[in-house]
PDB file of N, CA and C in Angstrom:
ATOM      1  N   UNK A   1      92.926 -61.787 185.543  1.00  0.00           N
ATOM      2  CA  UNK A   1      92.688 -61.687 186.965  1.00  0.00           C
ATOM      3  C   UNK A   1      91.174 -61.580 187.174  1.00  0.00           C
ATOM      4  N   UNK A   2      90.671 -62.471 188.270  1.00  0.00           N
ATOM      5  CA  UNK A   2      89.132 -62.419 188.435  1.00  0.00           C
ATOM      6  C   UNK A   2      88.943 -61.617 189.398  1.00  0.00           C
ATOM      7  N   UNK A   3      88.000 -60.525 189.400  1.00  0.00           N
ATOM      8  CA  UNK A   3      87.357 -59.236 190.349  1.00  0.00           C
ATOM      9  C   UNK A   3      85.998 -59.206 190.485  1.00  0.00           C
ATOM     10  N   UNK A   4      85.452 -59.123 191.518  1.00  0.00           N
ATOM     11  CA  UNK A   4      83.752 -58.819 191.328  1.00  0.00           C
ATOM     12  C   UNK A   4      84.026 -57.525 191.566  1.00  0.00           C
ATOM     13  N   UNK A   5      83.083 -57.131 190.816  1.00  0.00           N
ATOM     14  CA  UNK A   5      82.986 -55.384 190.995  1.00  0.00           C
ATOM     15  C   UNK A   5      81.107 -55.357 191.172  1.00  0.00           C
ATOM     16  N   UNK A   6      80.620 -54.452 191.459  1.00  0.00           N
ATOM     17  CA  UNK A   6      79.836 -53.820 191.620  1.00  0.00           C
ATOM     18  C   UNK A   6      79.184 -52.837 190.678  1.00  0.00           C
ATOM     19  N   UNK A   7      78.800 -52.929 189.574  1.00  0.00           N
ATOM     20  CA  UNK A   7      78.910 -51.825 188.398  1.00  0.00           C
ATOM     21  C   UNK A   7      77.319 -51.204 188.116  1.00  0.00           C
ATOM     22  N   UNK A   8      76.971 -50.753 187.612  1.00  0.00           N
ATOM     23  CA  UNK A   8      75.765 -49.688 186.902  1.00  0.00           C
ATOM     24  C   UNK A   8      75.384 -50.249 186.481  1.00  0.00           C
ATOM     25  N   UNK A   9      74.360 -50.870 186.177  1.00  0.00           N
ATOM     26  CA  UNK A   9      73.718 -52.095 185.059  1.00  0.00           C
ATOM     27  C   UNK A   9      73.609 -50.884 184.051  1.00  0.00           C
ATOM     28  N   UNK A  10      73.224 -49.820 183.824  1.00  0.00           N
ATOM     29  CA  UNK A  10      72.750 -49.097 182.748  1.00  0.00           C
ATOM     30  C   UNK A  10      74.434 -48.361 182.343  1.00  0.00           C
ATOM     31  N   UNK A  11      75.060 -48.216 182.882  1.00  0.00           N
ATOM     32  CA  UNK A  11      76.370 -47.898 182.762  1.00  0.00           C
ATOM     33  C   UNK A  11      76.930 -48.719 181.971  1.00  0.00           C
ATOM     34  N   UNK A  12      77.318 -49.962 181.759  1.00  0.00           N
ATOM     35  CA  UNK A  12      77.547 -51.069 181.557  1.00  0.00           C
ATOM     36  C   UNK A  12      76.684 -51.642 180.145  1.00  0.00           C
ATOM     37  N   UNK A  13      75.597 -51.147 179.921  1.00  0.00           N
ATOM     38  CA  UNK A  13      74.497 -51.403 179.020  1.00  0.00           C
ATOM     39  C   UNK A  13      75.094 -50.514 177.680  1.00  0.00           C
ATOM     40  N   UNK A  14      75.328 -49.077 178.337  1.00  0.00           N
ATOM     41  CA  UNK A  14      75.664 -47.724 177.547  1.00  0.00           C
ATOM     42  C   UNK A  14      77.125 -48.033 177.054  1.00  0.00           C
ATOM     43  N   UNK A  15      77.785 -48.736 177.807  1.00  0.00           N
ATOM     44  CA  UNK A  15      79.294 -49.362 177.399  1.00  0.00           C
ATOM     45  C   UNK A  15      79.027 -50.235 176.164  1.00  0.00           C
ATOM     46  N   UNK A  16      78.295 -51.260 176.392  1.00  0.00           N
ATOM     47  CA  UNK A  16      78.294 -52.377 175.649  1.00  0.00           C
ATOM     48  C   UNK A  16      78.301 -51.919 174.155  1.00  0.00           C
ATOM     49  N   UNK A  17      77.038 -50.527 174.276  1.00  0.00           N
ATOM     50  CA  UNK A  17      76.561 -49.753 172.996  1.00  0.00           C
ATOM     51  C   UNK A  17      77.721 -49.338 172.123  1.00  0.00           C
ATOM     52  N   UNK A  18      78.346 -48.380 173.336  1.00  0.00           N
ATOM     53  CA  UNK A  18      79.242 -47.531 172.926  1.00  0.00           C
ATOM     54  C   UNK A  18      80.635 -48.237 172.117  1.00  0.00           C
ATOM     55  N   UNK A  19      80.821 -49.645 172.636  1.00  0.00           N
ATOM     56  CA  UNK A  19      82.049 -50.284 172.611  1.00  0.00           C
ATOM     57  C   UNK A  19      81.802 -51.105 171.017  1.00  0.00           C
ATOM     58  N   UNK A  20      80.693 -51.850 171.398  1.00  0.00           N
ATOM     59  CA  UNK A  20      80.070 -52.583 170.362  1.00  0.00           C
ATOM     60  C   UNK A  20      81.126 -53.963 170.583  1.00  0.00           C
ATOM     61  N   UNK A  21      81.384 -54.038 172.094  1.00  0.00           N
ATOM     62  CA  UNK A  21      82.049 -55.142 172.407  1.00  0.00           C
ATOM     63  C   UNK A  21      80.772 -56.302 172.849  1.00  0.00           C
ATOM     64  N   UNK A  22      81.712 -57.618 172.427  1.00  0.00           N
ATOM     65  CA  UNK A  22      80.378 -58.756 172.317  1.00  0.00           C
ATOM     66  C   UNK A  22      80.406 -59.196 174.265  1.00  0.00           C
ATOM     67  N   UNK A  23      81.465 -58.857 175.160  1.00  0.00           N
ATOM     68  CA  UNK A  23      81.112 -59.178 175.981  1.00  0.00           C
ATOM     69  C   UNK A  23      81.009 -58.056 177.226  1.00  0.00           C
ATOM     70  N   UNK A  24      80.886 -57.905 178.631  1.00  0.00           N
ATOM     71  CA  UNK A  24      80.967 -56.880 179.316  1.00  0.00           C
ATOM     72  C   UNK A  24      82.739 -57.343 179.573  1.00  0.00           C
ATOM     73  N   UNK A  25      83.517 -58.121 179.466  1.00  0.00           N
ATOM     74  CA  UNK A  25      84.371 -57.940 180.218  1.00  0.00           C
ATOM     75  C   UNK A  25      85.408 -57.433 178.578  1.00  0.00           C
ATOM     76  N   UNK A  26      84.793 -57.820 177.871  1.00  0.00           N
ATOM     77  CA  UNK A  26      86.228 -56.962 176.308  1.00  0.00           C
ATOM     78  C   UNK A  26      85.527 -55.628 177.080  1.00  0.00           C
ATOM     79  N   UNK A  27      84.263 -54.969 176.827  1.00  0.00           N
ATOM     80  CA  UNK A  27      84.009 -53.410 177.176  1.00  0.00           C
ATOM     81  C   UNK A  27      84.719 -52.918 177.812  1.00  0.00           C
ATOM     82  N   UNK A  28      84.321 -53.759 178.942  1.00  0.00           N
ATOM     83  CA  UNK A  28      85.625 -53.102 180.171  1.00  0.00           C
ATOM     84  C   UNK A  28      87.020 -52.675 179.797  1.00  0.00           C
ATOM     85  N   UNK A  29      87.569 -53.952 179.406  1.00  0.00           N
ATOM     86  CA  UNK A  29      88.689 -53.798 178.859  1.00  0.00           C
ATOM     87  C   UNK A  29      89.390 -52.633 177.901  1.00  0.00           C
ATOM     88  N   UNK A  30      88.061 -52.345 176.855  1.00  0.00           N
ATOM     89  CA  UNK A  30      88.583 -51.164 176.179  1.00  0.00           C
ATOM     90  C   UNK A  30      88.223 -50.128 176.778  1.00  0.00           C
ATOM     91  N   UNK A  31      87.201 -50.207 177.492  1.00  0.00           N
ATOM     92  CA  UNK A  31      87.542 -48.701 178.477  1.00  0.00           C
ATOM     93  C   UNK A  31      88.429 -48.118 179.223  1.00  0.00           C
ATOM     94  N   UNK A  32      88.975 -49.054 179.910  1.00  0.00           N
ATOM     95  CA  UNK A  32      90.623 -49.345 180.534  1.00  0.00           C
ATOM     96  C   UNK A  32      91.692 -48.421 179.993  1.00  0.00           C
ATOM     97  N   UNK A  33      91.452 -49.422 178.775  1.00  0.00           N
ATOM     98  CA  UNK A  33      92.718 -48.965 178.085  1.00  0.00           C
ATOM     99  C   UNK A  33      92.204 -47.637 177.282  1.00  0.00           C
ATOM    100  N   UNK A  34      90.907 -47.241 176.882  1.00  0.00           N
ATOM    101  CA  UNK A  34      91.146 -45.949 176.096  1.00  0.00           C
ATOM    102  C   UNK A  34      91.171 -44.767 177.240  1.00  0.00           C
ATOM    103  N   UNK A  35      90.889 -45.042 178.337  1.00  0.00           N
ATOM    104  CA  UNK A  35      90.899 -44.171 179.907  1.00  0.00           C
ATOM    105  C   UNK A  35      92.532 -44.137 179.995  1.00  0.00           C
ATOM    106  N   UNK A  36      93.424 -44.639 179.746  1.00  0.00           N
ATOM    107  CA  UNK A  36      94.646 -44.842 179.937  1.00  0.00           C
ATOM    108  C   UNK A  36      95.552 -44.290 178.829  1.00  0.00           C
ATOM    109  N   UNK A  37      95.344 -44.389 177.588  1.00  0.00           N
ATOM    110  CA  UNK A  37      95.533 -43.815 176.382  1.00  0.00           C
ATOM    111  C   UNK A  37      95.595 -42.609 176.363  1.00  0.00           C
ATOM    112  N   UNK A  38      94.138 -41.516 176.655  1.00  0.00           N
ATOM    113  CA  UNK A  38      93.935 -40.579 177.033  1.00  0.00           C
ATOM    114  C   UNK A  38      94.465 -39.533 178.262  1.00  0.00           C
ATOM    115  N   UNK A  39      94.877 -40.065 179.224  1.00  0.00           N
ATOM    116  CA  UNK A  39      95.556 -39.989 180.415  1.00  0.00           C
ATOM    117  C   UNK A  39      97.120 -39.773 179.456  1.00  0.00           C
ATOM    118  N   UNK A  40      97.525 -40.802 178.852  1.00  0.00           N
ATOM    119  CA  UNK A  40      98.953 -40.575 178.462  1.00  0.00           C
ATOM    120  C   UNK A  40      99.044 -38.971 177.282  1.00  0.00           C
ATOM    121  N   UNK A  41      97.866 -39.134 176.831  1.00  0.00           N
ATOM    122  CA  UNK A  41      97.852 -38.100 175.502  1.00  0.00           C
ATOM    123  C   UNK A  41      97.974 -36.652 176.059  1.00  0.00           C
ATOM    124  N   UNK A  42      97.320 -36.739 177.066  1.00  0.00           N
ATOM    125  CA  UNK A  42      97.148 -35.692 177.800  1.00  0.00           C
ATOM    126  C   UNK A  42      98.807 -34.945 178.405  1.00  0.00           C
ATOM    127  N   UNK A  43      98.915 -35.956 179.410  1.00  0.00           N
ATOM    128  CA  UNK A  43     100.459 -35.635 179.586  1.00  0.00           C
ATOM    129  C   UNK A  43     101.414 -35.266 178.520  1.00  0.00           C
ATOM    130  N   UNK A  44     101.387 -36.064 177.445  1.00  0.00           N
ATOM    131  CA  UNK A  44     102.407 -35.162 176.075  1.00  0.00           C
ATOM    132  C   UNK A  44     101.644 -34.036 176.376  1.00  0.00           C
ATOM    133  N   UNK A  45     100.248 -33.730 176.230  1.00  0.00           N
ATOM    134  CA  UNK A  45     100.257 -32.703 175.486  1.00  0.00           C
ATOM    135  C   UNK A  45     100.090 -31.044 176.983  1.00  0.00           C
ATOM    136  N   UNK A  46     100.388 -31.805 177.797  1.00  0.00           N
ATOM    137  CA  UNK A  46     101.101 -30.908 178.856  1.00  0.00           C
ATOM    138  C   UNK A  46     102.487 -30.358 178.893  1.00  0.00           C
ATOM    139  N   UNK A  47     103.123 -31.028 178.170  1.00  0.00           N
ATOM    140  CA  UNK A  47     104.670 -30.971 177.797  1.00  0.00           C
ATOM    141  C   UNK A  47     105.027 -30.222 176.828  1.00  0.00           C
ATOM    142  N   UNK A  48     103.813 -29.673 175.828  1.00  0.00           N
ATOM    143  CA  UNK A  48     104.225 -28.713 174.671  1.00  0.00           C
ATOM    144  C   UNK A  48     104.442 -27.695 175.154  1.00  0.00           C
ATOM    145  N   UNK A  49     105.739 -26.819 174.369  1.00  0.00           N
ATOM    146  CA  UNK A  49     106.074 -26.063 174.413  1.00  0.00           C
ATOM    147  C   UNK A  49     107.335 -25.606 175.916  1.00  0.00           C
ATOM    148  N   UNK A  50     107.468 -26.864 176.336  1.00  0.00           N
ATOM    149  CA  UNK A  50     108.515 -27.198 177.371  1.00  0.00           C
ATOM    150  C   UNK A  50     109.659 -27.941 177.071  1.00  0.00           C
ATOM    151  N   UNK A  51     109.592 -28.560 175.934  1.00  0.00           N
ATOM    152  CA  UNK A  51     111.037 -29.456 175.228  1.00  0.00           C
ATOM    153  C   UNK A  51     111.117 -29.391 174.197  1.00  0.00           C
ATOM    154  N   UNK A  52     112.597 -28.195 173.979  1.00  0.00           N
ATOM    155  CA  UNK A  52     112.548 -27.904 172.680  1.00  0.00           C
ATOM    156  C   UNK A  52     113.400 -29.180 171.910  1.00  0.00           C
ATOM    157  N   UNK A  53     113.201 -29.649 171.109  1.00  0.00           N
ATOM    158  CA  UNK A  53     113.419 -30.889 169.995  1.00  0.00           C
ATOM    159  C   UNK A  53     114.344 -30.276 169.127  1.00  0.00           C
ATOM    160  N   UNK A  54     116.073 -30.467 168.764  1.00  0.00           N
ATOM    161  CA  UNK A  54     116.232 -29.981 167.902  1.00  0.00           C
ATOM    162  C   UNK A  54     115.934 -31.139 166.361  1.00  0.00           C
ATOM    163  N   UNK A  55     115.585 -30.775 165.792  1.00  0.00           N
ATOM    164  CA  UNK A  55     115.252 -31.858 163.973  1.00  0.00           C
ATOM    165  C   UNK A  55     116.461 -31.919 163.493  1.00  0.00           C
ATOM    166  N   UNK A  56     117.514 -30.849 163.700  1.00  0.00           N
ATOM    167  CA  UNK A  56     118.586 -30.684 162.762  1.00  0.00           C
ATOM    168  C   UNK A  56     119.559 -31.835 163.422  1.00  0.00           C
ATOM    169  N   UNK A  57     119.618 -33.354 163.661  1.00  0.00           N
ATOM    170  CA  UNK A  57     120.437 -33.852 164.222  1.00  0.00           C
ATOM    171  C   UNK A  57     121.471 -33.671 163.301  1.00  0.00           C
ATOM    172  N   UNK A  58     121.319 -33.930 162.277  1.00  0.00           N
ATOM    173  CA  UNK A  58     122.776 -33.928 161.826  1.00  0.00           C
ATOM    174  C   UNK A  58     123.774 -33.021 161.622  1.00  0.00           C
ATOM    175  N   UNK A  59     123.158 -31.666 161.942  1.00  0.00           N
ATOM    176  CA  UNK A  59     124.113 -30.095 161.993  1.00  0.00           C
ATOM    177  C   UNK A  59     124.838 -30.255 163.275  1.00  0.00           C
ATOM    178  N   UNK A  60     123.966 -30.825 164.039  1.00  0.00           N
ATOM    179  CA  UNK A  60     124.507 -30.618 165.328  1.00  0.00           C
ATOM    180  C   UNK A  60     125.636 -31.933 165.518  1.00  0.00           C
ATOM    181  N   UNK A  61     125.047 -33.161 165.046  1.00  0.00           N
ATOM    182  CA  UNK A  61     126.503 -34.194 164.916  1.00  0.00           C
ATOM    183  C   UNK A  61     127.476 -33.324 164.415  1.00  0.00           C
ATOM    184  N   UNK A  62     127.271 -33.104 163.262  1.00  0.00           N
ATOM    185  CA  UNK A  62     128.609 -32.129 162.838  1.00  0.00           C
ATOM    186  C   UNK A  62     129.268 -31.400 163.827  1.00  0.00           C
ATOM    187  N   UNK A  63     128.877 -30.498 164.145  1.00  0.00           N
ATOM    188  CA  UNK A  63     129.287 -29.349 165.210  1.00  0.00           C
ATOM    189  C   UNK A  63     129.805 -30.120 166.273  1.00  0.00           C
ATOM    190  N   UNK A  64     129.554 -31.435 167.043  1.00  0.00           N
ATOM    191  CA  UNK A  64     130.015 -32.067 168.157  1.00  0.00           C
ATOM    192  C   UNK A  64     131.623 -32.765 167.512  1.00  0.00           C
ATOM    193  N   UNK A  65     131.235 -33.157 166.489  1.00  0.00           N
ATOM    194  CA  UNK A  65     132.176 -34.081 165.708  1.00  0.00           C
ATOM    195  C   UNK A  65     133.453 -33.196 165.600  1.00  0.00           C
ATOM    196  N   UNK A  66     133.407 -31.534 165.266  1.00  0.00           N
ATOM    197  CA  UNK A  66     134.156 -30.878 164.808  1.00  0.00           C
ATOM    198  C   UNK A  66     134.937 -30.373 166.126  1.00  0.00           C
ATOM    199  N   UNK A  67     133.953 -30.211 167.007  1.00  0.00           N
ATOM    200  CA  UNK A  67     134.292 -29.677 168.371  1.00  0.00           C
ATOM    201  C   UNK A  67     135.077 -31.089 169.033  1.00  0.00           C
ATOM    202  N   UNK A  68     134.808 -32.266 168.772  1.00  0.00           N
ATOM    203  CA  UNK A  68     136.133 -33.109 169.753  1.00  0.00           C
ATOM    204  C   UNK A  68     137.120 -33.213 168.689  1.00  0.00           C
ATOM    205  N   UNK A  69     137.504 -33.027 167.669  1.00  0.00           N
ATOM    206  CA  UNK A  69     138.423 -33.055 166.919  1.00  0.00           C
ATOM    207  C   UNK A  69     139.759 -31.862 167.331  1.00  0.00           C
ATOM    208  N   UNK A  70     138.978 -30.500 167.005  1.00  0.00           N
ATOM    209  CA  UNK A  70     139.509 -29.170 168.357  1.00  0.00           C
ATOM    210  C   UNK A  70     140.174 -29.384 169.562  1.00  0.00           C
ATOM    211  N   UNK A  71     139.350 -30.721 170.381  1.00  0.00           N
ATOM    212  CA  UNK A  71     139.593 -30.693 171.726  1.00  0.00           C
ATOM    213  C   UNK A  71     141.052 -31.641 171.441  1.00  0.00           C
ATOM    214  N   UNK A  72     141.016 -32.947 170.493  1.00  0.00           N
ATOM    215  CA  UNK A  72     142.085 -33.814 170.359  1.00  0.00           C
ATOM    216  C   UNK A  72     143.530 -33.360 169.775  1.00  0.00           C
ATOM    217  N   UNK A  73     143.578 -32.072 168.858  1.00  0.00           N
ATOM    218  CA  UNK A  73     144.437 -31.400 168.729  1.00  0.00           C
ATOM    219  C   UNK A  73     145.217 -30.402 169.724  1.00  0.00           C
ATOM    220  N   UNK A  74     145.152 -30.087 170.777  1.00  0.00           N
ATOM    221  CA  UNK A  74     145.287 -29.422 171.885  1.00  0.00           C
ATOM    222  C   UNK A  74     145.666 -30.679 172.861  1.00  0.00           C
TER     223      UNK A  74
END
């Protein structure tokens, strides 16, 4: 998609550095996306300690497995 933007020439300069991308529009691009990356990382890591995960899937298959077996005898 084509956009004119308006940008920082020295902003844009400090990108180029930082990116070590050969053009301004890859820079951009990975700024984008590591601005977006970060944004997502963040949110997991807002979520710790709010969803507990059990690891033990397979104790707990068991236990479900055993429990409709219970329910089918009845």
């Amino acid at each position: 998609m084509r956009t004119t933007l308006d940008l920082d020439e020295k902003l844009i300069e400090e990108l180029l550095k930082a990116t070590e991308a050969k053009t301004k529009t890859e820079a951009i691009h990975l700024a984008i996306s590591e601005l977006i990356r970060r944004q997502k990382l963040e949110k997991l890591k807002s979520l710790s300690g709010k969803i507990r995960i059990d690891l033990n899937w397979r104790r707990r298959e068991k236990a479900e497995m055993e429990h409709q077996k219970r329910l089918k005898r009845h």
